[in-house]
C-alpha atoms as a PDB file:
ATOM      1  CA  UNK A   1      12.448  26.891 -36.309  1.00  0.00           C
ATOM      2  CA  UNK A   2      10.155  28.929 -33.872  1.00  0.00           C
ATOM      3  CA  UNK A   3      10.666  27.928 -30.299  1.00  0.00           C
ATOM      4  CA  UNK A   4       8.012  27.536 -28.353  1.00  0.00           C
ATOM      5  CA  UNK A   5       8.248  27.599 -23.846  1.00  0.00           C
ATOM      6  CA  UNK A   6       5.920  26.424 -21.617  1.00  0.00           C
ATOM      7  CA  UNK A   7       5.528  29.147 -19.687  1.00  0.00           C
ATOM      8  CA  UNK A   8       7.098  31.891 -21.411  1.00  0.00           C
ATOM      9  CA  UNK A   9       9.061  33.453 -19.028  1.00  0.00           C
ATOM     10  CA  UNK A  10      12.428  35.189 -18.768  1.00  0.00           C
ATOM     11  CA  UNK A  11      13.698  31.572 -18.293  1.00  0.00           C
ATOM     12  CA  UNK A  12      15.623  28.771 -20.810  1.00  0.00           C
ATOM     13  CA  UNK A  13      13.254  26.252 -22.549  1.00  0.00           C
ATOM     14  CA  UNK A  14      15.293  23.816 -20.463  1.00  0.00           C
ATOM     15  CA  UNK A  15      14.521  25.506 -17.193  1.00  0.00           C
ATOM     16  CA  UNK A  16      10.469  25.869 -18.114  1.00  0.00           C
ATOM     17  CA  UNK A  17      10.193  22.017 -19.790  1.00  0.00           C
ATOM     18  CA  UNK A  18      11.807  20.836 -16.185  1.00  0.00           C
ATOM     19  CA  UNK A  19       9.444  23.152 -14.060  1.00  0.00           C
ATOM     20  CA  UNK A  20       6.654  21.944 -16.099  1.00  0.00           C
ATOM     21  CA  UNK A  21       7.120  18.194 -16.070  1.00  0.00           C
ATOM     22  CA  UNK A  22       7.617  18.715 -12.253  1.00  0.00           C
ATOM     23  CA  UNK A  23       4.568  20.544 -11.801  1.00  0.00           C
ATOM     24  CA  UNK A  24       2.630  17.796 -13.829  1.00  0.00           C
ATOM     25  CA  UNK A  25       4.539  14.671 -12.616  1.00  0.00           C
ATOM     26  CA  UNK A  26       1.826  13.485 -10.224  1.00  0.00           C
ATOM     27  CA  UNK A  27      -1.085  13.055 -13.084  1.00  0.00           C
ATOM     28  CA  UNK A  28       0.931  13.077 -16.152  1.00  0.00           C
ATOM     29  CA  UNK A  29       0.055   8.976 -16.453  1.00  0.00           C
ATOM     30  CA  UNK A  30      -3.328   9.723 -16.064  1.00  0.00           C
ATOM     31  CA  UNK A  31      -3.480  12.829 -18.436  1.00  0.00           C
ATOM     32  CA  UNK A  32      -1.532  11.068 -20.964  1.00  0.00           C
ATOM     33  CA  UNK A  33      -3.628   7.872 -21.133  1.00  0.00           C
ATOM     34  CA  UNK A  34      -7.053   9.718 -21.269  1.00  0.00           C
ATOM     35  CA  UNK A  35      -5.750  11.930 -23.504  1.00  0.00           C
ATOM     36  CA  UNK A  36      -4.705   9.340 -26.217  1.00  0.00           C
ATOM     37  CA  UNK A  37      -7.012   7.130 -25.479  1.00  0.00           C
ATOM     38  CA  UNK A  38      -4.059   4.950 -24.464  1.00  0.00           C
ATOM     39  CA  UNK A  39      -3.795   4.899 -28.625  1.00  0.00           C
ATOM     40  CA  UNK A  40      -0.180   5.826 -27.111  1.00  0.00           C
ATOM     41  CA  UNK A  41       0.432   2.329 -25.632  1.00  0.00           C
ATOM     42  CA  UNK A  42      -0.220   0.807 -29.230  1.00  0.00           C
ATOM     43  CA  UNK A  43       2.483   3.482 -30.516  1.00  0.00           C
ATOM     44  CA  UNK A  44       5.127   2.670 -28.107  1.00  0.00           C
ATOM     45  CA  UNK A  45       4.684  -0.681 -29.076  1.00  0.00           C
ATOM     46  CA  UNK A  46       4.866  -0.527 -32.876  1.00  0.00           C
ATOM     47  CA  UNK A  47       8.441   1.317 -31.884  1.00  0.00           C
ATOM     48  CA  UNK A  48       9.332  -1.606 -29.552  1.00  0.00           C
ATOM     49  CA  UNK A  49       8.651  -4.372 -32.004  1.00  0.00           C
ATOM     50  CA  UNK A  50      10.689  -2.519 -34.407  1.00  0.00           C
ATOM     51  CA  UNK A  51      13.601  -2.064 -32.599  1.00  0.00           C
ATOM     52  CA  UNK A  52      13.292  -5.653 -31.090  1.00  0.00           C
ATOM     53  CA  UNK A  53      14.693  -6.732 -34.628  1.00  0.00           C
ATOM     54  CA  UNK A  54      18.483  -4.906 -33.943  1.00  0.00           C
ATOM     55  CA  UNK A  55      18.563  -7.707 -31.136  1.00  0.00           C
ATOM     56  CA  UNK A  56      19.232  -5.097 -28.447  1.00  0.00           C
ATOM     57  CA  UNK A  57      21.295  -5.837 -25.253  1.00  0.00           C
ATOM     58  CA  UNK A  58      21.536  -2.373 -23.924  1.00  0.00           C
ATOM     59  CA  UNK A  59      19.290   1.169 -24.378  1.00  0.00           C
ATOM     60  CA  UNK A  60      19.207   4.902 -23.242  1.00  0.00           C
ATOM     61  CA  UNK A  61      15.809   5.737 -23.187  1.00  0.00           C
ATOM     62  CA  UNK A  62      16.013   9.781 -23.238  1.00  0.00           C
ATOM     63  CA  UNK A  63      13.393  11.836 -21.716  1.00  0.00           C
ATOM     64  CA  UNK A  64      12.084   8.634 -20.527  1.00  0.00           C
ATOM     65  CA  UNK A  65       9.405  10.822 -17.967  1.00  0.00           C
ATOM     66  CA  UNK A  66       7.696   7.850 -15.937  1.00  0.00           C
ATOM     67  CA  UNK A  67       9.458   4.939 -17.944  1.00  0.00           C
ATOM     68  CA  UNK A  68       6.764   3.995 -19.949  1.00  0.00           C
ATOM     69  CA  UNK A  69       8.864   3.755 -22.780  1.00  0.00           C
ATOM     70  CA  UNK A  70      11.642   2.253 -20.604  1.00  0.00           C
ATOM     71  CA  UNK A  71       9.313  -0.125 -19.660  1.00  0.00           C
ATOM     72  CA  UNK A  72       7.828  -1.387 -22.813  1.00  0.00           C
ATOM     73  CA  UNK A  73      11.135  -1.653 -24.103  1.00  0.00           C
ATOM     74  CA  UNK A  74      12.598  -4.188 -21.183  1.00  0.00           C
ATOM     75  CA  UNK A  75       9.349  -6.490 -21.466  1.00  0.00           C
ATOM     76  CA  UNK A  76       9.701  -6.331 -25.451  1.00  0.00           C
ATOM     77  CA  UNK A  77      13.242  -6.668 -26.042  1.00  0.00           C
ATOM     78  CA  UNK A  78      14.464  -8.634 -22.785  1.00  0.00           C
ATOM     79  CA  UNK A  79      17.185  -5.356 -22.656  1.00  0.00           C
ATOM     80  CA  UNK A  80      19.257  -3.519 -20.016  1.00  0.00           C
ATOM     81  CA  UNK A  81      17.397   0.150 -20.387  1.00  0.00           C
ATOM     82  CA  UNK A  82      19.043   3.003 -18.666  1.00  0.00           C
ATOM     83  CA  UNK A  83      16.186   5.847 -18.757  1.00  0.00           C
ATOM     84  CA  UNK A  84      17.463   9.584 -18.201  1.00  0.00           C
ATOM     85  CA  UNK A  85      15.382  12.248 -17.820  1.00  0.00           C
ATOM     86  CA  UNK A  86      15.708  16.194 -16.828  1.00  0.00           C
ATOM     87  CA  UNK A  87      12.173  16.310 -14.244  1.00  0.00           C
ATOM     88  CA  UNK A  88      13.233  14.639 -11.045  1.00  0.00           C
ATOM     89  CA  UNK A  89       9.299  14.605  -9.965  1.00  0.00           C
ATOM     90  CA  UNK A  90       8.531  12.156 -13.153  1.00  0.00           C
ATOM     91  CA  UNK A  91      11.410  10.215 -12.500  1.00  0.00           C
ATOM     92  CA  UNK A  92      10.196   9.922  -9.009  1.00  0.00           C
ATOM     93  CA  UNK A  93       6.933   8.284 -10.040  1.00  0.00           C
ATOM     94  CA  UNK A  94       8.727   6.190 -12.790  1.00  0.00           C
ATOM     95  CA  UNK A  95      11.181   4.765  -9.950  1.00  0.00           C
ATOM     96  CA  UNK A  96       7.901   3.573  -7.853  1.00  0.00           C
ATOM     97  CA  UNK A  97       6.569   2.055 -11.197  1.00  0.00           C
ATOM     98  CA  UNK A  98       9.260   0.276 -12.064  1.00  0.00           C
ATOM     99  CA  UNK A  99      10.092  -0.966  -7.918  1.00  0.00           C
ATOM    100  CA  UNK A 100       5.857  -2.071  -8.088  1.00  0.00           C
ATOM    101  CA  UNK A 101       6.365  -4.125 -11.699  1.00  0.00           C
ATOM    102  CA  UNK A 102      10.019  -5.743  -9.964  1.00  0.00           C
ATOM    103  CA  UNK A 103      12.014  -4.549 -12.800  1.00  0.00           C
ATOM    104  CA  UNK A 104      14.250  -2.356 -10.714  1.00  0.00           C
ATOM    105  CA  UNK A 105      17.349  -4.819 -11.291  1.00  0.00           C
ATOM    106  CA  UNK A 106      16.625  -4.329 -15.317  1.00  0.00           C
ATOM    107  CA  UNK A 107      15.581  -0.508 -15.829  1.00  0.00           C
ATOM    108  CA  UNK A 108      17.709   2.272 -14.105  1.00  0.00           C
ATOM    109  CA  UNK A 109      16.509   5.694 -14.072  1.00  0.00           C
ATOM    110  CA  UNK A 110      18.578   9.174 -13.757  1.00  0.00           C
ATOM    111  CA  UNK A 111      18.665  12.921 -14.041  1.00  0.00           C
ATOM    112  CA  UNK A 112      20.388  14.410 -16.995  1.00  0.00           C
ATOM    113  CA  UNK A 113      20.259  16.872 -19.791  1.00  0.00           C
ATOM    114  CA  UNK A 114      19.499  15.107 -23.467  1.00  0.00           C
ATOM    115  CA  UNK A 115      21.820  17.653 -24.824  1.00  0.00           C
ATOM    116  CA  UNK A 116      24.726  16.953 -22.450  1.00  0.00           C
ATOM    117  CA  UNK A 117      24.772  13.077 -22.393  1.00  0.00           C
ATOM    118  CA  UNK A 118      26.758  11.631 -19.289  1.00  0.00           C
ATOM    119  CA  UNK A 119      27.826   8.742 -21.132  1.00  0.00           C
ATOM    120  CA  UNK A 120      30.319   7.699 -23.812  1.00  0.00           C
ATOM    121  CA  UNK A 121      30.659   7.584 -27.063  1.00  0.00           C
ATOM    122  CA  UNK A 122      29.302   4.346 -29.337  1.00  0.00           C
ATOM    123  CA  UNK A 123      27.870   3.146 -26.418  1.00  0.00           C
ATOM    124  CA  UNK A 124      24.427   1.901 -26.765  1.00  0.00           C
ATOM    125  CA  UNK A 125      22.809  -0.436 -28.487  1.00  0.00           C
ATOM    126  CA  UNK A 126      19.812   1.888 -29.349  1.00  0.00           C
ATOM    127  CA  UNK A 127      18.007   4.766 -28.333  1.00  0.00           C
ATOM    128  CA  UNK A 128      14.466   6.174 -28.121  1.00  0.00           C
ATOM    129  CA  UNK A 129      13.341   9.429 -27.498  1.00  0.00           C
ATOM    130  CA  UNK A 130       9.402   9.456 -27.160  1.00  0.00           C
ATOM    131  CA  UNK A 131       7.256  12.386 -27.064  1.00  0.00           C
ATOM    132  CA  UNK A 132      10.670  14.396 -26.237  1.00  0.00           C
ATOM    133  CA  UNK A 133      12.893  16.018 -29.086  1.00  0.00           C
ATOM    134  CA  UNK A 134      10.330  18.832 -29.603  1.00  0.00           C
ATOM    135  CA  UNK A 135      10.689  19.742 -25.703  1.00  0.00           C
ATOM    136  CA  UNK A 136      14.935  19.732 -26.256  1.00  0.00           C
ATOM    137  CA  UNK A 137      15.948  23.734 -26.751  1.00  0.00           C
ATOM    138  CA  UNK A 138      18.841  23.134 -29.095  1.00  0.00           C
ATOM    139  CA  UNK A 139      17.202  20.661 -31.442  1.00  0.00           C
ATOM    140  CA  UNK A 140      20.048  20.042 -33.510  1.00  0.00           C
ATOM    141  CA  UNK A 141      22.553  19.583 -29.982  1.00  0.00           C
ATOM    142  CA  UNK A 142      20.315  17.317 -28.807  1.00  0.00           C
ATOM    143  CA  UNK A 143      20.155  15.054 -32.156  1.00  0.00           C
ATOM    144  CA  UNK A 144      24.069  15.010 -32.209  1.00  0.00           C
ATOM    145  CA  UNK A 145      24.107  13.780 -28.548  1.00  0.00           C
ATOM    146  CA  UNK A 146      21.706  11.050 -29.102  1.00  0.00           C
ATOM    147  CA  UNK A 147      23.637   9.696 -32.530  1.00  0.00           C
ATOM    148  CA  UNK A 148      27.098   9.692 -30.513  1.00  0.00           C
ATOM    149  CA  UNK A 149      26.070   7.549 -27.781  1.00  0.00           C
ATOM    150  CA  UNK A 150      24.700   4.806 -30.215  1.00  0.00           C
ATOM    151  CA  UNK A 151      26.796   2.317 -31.886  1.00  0.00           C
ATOM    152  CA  UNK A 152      27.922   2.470 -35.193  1.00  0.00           C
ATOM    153  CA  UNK A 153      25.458   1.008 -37.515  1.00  0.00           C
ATOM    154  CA  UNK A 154      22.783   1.015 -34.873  1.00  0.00           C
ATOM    155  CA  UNK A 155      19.169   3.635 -34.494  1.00  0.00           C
ATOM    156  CA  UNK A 156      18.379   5.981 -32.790  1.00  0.00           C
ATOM    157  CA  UNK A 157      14.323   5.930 -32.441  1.00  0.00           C
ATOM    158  CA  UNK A 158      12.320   8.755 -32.509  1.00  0.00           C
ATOM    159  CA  UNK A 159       8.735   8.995 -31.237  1.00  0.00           C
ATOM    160  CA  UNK A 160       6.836  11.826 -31.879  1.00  0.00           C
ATOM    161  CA  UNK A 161       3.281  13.961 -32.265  1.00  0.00           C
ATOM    162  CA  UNK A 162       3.425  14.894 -36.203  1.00  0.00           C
ATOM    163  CA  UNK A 163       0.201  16.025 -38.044  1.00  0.00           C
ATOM    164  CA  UNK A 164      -2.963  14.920 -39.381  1.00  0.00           C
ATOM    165  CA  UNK A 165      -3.553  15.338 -42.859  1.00  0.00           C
ATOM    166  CA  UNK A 166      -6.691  15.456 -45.105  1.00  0.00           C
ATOM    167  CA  UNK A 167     -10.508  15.546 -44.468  1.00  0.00           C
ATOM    168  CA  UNK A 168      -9.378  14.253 -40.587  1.00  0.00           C
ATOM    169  CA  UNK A 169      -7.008  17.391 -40.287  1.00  0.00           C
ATOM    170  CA  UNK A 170      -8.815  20.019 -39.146  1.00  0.00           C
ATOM    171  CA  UNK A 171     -10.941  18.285 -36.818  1.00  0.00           C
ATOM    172  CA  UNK A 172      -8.293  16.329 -35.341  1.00  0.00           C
ATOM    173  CA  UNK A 173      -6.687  20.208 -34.738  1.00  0.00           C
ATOM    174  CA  UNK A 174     -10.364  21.246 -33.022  1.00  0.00           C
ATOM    175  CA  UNK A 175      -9.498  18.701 -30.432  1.00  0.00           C
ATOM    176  CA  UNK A 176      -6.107  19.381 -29.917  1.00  0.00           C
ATOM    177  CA  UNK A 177      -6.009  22.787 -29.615  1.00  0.00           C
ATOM    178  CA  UNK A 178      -9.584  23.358 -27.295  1.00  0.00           C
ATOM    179  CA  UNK A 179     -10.576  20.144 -25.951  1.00  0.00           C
ATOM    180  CA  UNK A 180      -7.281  18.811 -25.132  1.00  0.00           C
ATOM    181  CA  UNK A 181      -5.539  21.568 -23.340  1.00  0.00           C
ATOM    182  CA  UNK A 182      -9.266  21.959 -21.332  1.00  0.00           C
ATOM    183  CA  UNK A 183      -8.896  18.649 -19.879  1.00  0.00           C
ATOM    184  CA  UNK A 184      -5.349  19.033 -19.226  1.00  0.00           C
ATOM    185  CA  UNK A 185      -5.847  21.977 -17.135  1.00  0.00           C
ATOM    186  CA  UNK A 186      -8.532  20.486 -15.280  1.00  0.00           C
ATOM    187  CA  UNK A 187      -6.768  17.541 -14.351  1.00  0.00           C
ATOM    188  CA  UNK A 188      -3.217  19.067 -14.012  1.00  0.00           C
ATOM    189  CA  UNK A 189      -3.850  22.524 -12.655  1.00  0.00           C
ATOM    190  CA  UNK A 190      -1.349  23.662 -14.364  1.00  0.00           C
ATOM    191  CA  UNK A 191      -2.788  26.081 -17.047  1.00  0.00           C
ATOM    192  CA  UNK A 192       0.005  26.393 -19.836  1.00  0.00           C
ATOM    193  CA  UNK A 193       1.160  22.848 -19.792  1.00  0.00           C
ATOM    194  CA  UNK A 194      -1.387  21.203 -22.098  1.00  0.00           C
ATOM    195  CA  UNK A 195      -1.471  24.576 -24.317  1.00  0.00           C
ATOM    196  CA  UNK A 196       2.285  24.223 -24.863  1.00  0.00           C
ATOM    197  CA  UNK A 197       1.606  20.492 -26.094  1.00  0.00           C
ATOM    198  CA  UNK A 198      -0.422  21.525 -29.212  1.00  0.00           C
ATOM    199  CA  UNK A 199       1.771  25.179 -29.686  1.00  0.00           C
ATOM    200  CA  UNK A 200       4.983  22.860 -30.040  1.00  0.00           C
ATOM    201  CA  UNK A 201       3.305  20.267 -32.014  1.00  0.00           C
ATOM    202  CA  UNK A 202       2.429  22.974 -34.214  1.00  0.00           C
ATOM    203  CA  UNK A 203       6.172  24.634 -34.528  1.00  0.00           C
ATOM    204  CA  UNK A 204       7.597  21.036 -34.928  1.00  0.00           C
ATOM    205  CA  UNK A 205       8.923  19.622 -38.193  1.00  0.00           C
ATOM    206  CA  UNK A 206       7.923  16.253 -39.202  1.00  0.00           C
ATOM    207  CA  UNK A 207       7.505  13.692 -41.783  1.00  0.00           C
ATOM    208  CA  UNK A 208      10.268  14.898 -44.804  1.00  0.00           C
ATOM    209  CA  UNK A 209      11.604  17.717 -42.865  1.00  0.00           C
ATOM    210  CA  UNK A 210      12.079  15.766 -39.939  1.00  0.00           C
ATOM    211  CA  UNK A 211      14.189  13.039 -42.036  1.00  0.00           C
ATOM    212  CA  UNK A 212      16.063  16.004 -43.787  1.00  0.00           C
ATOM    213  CA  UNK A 213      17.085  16.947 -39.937  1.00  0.00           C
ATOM    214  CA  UNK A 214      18.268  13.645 -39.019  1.00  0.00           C
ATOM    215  CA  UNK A 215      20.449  12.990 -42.279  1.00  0.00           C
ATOM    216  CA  UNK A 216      21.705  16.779 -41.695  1.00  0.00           C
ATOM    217  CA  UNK A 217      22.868  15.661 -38.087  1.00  0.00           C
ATOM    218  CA  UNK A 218      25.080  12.845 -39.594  1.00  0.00           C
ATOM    219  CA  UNK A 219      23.362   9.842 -39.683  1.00  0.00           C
ATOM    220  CA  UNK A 220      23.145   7.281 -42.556  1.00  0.00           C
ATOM    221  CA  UNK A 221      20.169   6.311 -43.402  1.00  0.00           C
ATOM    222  CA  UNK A 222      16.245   7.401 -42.096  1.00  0.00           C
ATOM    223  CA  UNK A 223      13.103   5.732 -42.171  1.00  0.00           C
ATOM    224  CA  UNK A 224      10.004   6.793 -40.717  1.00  0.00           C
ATOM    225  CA  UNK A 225       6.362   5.227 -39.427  1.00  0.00           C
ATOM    226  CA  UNK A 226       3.344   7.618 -39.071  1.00  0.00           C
ATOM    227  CA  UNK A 227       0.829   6.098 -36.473  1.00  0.00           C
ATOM    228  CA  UNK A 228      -3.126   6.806 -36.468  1.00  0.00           C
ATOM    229  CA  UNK A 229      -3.157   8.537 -39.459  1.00  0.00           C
ATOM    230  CA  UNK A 230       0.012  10.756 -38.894  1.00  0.00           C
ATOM    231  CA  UNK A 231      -0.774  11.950 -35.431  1.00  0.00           C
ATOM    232  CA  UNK A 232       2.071  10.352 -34.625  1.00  0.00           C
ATOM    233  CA  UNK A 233       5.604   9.110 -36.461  1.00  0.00           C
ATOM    234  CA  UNK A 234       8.223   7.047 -35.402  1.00  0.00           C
ATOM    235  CA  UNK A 235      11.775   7.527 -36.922  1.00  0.00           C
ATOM    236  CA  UNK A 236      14.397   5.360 -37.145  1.00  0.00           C
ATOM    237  CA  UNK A 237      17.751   6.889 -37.697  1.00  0.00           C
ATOM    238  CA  UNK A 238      20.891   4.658 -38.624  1.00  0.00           C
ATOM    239  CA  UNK A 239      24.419   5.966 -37.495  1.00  0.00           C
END
């Protein structure tokens, strides 16, 4: 699989995707919301209610970014979420989020690597990764790390840009590549970030392959969601 970097520099993909989400930490609500049309809210949702059904106690939330995720997940599911993150900048604005909606004493946030979990094995009762596997630089490392922390019989949930197929395709690909990353710029000033969001999308397996990649890491069984007419997919992978 091609690997794309934000900036492509002499850096790590790590180094860049934290630079990056630093840089863009201050509007990356905003972006992300006009962006989508907040059609993301409806997707974190769908992953939420889904999950609700493992009766959940405890979650990692992995490159949680502001805790929306996090978030949705506490109100929906009544659990303990621990959200972990490697951009200290967007877990800086998640931490005032949470503190403003007085859920502080239910959601914890930290800095960490996705591919070097600080936490043990069989741990969790679940754990989602939204918008965040295609930014991890050893894919497969990453996958592994997220199956050993979860309990035994229990998912791992996966939410993730995929692609649009059929008569929508191509247009949906005008906006994503031009309009998109033209907006993101403006708003972000940062002038690779929201050109790296449709390059990855683009590099990214999904749908089959995806599930291939996830029974190839070890886990039992996979089932998988596409949202809005596959712009989106959530997975579900069973240790």
């Amino acid at each position: 699989m091609e690997q794309v970097k934000p900036y492509n520099s002499g850096a790590s993909k790590k180094s860049e995707v934290e630079d990056m989400f630093d840089n863009i930490a201050p509007k990356y609500d905003l972006l992300n919301h006009v962006l989508s049309m907040k059609i993301d809210v409806a997707w974190r949702n769908t992953l939420v209610k889904w999950m609700k059904k493992d009766g959940v106690k405890e979650v990692l939330d992995v490159a949680t970014g502001t805790g929306d995720l996090a978030v949705a997940i506490q109100k929906g599911t009544g659990a303990q979420v621990v959200g972990l993150d490697l951009s200290q900048q967007m877990l800086n604005v998640g931490i005032i989020k949470i503190k403003k909606l007085n859920l502080d004493g239910r959601i914890s946030m930290q800095k960490g690597d996705a591919e070097n979990l600080p936490f043990e094995n069989d741990r969790f009762d679940a754990v989602s990764v939204a918008f965040g596997v295609r930014n991890f630089e050893n894919l497969n490392k990453g996958l592994q790390e997220l199956r050993r922390v979860v309990k035994s019989g229990n998912s791992v949930y996966i939410l993730e840009f995929s692609k649009v197929e059929g008569l929508l395709g191509p247009l949906y690909m005008f906006y994503f590549k031009n309009i998109l990353p033209a907006i993101g710029k403006l708003i972000s000033k940062d002038n690779r970030a929201y050109t790296y969001l449709p390059d990855s999308v683009n590099a990214f397996p999904y749908g089959e392959k995806m599930k291939q990649i996830l029974l190839d890491t070890g886990f039992k069984k996979v089932e998988y969601k596409k949202l809005s007419l596959g712009i989106a997919t959530i997975y579900k992978a069973t240790k």
